[in-house]
C-alpha atoms as a PDB file:
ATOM      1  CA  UNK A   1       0.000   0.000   0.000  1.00  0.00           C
ATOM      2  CA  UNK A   2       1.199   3.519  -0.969  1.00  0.00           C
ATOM      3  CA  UNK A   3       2.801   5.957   1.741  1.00  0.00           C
ATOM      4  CA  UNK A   4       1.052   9.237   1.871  1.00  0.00           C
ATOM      5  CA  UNK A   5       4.305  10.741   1.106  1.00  0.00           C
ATOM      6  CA  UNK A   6       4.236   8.379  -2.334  1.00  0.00           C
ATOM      7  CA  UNK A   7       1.277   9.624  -3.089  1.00  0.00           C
ATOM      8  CA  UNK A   8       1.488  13.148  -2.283  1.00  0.00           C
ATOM      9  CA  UNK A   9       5.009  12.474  -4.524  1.00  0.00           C
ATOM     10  CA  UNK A  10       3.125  10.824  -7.602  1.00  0.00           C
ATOM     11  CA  UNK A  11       0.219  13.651  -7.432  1.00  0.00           C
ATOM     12  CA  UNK A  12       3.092  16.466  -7.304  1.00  0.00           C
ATOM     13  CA  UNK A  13       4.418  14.662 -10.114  1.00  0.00           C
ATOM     14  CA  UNK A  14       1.604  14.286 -12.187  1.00  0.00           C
ATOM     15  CA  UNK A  15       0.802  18.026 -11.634  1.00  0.00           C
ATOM     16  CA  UNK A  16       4.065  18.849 -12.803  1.00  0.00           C
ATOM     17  CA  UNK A  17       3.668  16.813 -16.290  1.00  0.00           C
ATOM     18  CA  UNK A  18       0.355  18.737 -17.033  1.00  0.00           C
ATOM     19  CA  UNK A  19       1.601  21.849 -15.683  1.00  0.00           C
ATOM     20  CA  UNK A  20       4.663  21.338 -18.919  1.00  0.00           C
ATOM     21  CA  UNK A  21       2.258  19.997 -21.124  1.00  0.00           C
ATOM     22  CA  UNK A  22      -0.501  22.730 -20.716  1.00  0.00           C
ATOM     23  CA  UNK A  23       2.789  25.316 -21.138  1.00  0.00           C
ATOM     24  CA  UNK A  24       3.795  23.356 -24.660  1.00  0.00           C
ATOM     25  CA  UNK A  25       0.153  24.421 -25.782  1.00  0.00           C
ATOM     26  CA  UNK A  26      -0.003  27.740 -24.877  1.00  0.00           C
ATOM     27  CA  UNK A  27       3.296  28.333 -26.627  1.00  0.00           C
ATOM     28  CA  UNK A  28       3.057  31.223 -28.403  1.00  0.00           C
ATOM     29  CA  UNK A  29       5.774  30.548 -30.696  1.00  0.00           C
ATOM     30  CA  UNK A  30       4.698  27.172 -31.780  1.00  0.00           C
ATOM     31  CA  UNK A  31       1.368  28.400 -31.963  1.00  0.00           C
ATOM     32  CA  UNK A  32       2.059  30.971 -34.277  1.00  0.00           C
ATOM     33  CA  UNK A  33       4.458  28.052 -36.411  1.00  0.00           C
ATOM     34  CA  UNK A  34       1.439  25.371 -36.304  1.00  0.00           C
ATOM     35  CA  UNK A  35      -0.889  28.981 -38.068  1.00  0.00           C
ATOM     36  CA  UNK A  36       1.213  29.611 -40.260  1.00  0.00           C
ATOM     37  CA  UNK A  37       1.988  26.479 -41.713  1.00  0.00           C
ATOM     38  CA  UNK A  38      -0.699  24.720 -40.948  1.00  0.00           C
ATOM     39  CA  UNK A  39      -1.664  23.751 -44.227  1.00  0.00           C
ATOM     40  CA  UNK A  40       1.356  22.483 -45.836  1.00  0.00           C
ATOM     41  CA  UNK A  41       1.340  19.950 -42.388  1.00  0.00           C
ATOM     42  CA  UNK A  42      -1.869  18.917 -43.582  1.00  0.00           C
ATOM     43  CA  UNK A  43      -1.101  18.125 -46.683  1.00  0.00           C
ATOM     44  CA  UNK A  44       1.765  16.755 -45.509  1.00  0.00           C
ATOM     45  CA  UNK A  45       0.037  14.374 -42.799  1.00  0.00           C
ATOM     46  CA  UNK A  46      -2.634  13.593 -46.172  1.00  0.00           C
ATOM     47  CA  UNK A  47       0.796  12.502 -48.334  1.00  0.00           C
ATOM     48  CA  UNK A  48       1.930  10.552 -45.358  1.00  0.00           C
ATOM     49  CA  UNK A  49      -1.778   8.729 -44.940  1.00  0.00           C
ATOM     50  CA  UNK A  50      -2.988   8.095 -47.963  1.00  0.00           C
ATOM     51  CA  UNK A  51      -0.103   4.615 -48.162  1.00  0.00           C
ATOM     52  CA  UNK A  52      -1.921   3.997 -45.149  1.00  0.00           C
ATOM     53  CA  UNK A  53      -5.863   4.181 -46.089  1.00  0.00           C
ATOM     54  CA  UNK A  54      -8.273   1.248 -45.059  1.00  0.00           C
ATOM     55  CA  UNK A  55     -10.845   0.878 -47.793  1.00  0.00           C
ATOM     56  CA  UNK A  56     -13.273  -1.232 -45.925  1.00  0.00           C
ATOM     57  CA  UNK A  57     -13.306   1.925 -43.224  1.00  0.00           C
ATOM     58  CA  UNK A  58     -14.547   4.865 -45.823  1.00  0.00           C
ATOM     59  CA  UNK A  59     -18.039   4.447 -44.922  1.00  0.00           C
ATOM     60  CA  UNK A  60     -17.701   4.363 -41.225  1.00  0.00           C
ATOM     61  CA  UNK A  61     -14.712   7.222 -41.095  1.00  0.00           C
ATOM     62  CA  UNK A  62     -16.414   9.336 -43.851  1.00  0.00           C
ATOM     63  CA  UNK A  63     -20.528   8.805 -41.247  1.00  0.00           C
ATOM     64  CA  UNK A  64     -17.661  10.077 -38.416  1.00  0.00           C
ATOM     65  CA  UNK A  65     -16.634  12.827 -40.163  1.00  0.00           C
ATOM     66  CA  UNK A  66     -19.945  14.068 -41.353  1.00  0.00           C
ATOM     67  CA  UNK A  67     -21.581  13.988 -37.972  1.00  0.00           C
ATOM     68  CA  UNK A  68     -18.758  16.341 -36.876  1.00  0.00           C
ATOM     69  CA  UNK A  69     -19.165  18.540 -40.066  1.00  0.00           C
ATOM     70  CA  UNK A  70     -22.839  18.639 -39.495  1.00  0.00           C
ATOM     71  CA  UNK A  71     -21.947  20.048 -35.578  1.00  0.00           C
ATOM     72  CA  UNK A  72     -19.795  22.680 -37.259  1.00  0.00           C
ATOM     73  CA  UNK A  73     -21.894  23.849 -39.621  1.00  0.00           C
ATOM     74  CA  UNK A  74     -25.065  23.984 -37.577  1.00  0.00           C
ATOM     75  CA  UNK A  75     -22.326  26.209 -34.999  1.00  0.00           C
ATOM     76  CA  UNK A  76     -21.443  28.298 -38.069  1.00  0.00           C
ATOM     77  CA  UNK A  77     -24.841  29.075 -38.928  1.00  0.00           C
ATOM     78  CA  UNK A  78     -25.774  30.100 -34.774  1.00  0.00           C
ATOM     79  CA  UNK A  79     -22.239  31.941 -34.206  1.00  0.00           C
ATOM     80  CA  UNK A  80     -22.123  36.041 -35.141  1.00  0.00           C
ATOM     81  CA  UNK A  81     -18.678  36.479 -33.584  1.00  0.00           C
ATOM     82  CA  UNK A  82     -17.725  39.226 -31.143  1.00  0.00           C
ATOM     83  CA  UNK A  83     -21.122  40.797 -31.833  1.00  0.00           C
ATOM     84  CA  UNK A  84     -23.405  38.731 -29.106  1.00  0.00           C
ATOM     85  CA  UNK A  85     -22.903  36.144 -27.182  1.00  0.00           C
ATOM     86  CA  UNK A  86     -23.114  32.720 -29.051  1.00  0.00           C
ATOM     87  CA  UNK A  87     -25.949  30.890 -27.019  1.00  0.00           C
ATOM     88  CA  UNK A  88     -28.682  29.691 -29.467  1.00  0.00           C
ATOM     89  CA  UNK A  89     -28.730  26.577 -31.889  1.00  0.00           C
ATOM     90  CA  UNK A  90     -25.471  23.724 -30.637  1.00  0.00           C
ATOM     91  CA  UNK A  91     -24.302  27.208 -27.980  1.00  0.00           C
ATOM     92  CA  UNK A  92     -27.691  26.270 -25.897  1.00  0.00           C
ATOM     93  CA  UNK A  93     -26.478  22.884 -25.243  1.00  0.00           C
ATOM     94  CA  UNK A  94     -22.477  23.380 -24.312  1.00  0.00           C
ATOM     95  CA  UNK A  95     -20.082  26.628 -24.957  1.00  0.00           C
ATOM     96  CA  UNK A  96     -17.774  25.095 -27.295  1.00  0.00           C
ATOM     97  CA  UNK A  97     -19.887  22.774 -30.017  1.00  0.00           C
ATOM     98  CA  UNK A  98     -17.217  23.910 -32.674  1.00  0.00           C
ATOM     99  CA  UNK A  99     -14.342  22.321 -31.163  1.00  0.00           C
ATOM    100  CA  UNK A 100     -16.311  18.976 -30.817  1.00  0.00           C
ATOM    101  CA  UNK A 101     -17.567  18.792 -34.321  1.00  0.00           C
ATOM    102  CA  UNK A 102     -13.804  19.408 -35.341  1.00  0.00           C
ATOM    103  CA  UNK A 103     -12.809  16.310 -33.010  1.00  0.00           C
ATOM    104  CA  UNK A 104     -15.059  13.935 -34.919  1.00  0.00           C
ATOM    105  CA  UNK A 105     -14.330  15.667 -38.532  1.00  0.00           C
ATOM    106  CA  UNK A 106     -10.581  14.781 -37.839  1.00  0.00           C
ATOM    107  CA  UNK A 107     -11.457  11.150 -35.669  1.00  0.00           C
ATOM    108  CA  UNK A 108     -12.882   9.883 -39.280  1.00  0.00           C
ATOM    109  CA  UNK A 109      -9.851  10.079 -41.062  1.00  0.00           C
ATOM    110  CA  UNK A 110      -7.969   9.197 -38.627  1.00  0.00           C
ATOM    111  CA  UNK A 111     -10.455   5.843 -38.728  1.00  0.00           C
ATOM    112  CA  UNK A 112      -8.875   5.044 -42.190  1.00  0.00           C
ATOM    113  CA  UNK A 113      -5.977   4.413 -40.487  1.00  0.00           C
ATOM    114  CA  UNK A 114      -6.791   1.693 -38.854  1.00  0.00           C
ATOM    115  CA  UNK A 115      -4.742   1.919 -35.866  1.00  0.00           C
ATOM    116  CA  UNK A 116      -6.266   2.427 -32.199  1.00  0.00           C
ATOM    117  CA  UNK A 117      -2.620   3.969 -30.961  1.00  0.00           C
ATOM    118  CA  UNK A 118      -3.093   6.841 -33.531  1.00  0.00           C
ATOM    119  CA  UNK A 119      -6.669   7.555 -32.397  1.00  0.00           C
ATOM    120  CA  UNK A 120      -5.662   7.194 -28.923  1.00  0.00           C
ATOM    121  CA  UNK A 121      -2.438   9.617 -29.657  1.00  0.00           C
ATOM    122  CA  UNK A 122      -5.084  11.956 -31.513  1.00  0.00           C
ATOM    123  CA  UNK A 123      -7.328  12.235 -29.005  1.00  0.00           C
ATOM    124  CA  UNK A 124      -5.247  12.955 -26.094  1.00  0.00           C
ATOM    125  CA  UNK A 125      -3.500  15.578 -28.155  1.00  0.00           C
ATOM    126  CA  UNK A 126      -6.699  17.336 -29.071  1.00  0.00           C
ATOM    127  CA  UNK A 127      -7.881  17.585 -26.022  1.00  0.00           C
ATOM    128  CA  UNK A 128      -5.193  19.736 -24.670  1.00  0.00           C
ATOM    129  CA  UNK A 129      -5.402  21.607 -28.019  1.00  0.00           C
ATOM    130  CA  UNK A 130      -9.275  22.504 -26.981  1.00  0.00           C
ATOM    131  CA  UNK A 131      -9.126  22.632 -23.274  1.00  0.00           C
ATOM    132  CA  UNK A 132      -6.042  25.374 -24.137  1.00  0.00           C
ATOM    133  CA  UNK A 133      -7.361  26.960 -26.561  1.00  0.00           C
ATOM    134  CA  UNK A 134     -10.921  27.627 -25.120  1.00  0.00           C
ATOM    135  CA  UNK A 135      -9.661  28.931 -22.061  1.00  0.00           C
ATOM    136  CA  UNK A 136      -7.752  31.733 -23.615  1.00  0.00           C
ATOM    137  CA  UNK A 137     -10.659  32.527 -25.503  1.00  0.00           C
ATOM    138  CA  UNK A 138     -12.823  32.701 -22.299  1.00  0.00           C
ATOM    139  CA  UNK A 139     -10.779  35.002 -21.160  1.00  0.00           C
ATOM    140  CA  UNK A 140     -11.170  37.445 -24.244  1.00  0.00           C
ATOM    141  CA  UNK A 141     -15.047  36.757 -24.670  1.00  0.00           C
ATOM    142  CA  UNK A 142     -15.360  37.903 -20.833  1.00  0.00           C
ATOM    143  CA  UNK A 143     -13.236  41.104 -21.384  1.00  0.00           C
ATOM    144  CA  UNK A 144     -15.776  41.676 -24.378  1.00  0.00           C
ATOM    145  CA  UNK A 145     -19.328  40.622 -22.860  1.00  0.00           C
ATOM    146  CA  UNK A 146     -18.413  40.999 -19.013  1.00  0.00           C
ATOM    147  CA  UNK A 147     -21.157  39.784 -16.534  1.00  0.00           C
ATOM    148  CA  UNK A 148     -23.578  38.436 -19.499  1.00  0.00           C
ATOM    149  CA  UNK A 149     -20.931  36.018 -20.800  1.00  0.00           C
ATOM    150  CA  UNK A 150     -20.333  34.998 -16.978  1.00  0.00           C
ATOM    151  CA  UNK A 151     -24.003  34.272 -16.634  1.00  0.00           C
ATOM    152  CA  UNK A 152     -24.187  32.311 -20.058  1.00  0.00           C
ATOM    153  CA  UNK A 153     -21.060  30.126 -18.332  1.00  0.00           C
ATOM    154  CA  UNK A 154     -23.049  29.619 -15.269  1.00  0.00           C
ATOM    155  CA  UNK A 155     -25.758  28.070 -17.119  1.00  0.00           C
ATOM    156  CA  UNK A 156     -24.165  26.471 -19.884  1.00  0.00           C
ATOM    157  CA  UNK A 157     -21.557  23.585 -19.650  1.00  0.00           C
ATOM    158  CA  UNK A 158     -18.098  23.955 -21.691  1.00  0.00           C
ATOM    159  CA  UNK A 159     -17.880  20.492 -23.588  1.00  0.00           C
ATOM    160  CA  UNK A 160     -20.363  17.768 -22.754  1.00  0.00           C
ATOM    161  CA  UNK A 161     -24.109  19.226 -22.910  1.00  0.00           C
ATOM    162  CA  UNK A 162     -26.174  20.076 -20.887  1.00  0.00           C
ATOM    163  CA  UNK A 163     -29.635  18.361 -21.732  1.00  0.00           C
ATOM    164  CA  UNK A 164     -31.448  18.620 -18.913  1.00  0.00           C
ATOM    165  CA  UNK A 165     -30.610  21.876 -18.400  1.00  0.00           C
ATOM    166  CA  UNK A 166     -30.840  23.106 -21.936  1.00  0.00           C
ATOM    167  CA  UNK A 167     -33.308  25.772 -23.357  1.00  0.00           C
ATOM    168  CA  UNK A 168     -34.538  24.109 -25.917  1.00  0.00           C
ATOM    169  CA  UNK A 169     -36.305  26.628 -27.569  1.00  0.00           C
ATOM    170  CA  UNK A 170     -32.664  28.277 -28.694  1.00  0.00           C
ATOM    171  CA  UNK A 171     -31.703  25.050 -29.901  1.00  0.00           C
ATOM    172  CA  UNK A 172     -33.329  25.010 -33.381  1.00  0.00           C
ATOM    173  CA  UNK A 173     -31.560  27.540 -34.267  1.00  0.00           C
ATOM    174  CA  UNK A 174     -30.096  28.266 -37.813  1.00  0.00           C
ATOM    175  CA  UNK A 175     -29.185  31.407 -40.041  1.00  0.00           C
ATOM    176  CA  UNK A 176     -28.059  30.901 -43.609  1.00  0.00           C
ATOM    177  CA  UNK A 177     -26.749  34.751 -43.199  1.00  0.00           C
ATOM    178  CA  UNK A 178     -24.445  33.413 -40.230  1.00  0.00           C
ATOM    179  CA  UNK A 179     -23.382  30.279 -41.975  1.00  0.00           C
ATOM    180  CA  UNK A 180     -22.353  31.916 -45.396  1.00  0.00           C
ATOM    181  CA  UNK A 181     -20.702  34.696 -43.427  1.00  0.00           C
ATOM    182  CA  UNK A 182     -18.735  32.426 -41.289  1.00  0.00           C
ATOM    183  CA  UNK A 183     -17.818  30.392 -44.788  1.00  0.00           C
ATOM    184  CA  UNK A 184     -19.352  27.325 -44.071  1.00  0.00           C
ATOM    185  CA  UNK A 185     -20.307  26.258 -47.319  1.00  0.00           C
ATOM    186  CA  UNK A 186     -16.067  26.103 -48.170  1.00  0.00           C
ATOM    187  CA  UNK A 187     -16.038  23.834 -44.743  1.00  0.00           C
ATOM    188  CA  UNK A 188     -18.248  21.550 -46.026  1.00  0.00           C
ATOM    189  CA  UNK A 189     -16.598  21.357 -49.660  1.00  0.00           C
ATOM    190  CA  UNK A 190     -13.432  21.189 -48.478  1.00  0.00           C
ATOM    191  CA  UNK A 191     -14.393  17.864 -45.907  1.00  0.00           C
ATOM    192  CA  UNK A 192     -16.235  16.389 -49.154  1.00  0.00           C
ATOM    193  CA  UNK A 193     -13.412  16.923 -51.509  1.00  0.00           C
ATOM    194  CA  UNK A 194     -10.968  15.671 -49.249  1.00  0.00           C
ATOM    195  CA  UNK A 195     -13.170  11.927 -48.633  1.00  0.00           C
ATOM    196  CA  UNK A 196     -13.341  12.163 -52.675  1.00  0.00           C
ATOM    197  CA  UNK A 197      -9.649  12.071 -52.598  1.00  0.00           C
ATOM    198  CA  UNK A 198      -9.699   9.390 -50.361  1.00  0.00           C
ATOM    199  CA  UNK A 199     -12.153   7.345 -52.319  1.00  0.00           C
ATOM    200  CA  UNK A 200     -10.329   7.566 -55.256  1.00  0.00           C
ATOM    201  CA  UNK A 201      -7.114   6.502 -53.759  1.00  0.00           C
ATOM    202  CA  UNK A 202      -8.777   3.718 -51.987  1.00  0.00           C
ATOM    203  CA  UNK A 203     -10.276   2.551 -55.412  1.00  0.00           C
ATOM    204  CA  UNK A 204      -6.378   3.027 -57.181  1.00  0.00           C
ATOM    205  CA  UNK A 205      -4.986   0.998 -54.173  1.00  0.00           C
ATOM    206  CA  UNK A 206      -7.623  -1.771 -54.676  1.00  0.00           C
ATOM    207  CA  UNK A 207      -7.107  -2.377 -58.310  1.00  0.00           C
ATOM    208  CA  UNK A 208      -3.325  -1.991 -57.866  1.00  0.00           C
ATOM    209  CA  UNK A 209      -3.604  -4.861 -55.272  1.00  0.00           C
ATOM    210  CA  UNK A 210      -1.341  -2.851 -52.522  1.00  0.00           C
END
């Protein structure tokens, strides 16, 4: 059985791994590298995956990605940034639906991988990426709204939603204005494009018996 000094050791420990971790995140020189070249990585990380693509998984990953495109879009179409305080449509339920639709956009092609260690890997690296991220933007949306976006907080959970709680007359909630101005509709082409890509290098890698 552990000593209270070996576990007061192991928790001081563990606070002291997050503590670095949470610091790596909130890097603002890496952040700004990841920005600014975040889209050769991603077509880098594509180059790298497409050897890799599991053509029995396409219809599973691509369902996962679409039910996180369809959270993002439906949170593009109830967001008018900086101008009021996002709390209709997927906002009513939890604070940060965006980042959550993103998680399962990116979890379905990571499916065509076919490797639980990736997803695993993925996932624990997102998370930090959102719980990071959507604290320093807490901090800015409170400077902005004050006590109405600390009320909103009070009510509303961060990630997982709130159903009991929820008002559900804000949740069906959807403004073609908001999701054309937030460019939505280049979202959802570039997610379809991107699983046509991957369909027809699924179909080349069949026929060429890889």
């Amino acid at each position: 059985m552990l000593s209270k000094y070996q576990l007061s050791k192991g928790v001081t420990m563990s606070s002291i791994i997050l503590n670095k971790v949470n610091a790596l995140f909130n890097n603002k020189a890496l952040r700004a590298f990841l920005l600014k070249f975040r889209i050769p990585i991603c077509l880098v990380f594509i180059a790298l995956a497409l050897p890799r693509l599991d053509p029995y998984l396409l219809a599973p990953a691509f369902l996962v990605s679409l039910f996180g495109e369809f959270i993002q879009l439906w949170s593009f179409a109830s967001l008018d940034k900086n101008s009021n305080i996002a709390a209709n449509g997927p906002y009513s339920l939890c604070r940060n639906p965006m980042y959550l639709g993103r998680y399962f956009l990116i979890l379905g092609a990571i499916i065509l991988l076919h490797s639980l260690l990736i997803a695993v890997i993925y996932s624990v690296v997102y998370y930090f990426y959102m719980v990071n991220r959507v604290k320093r933007e807490e901090i800015k949306l409170q400077e902005i709204f004050g006590e109405g976006y600390r009320s909103y907080c009070s009510r509303v959970n961060r990630f997982l939603p709130g159903i009991i709680k929820a008002d559900w007359k804000s949740v069906p909630y959807f403004r073609w204005r908001l999701f054309f101005q937030n460019h939505a509709h280049w979202n959802l082409l570039s997610m379809l494009l991107l699983y046509l890509l991957f369909y027809l290098f699924t179909i080349f890698k069949t026929n060429m018996h890889w």
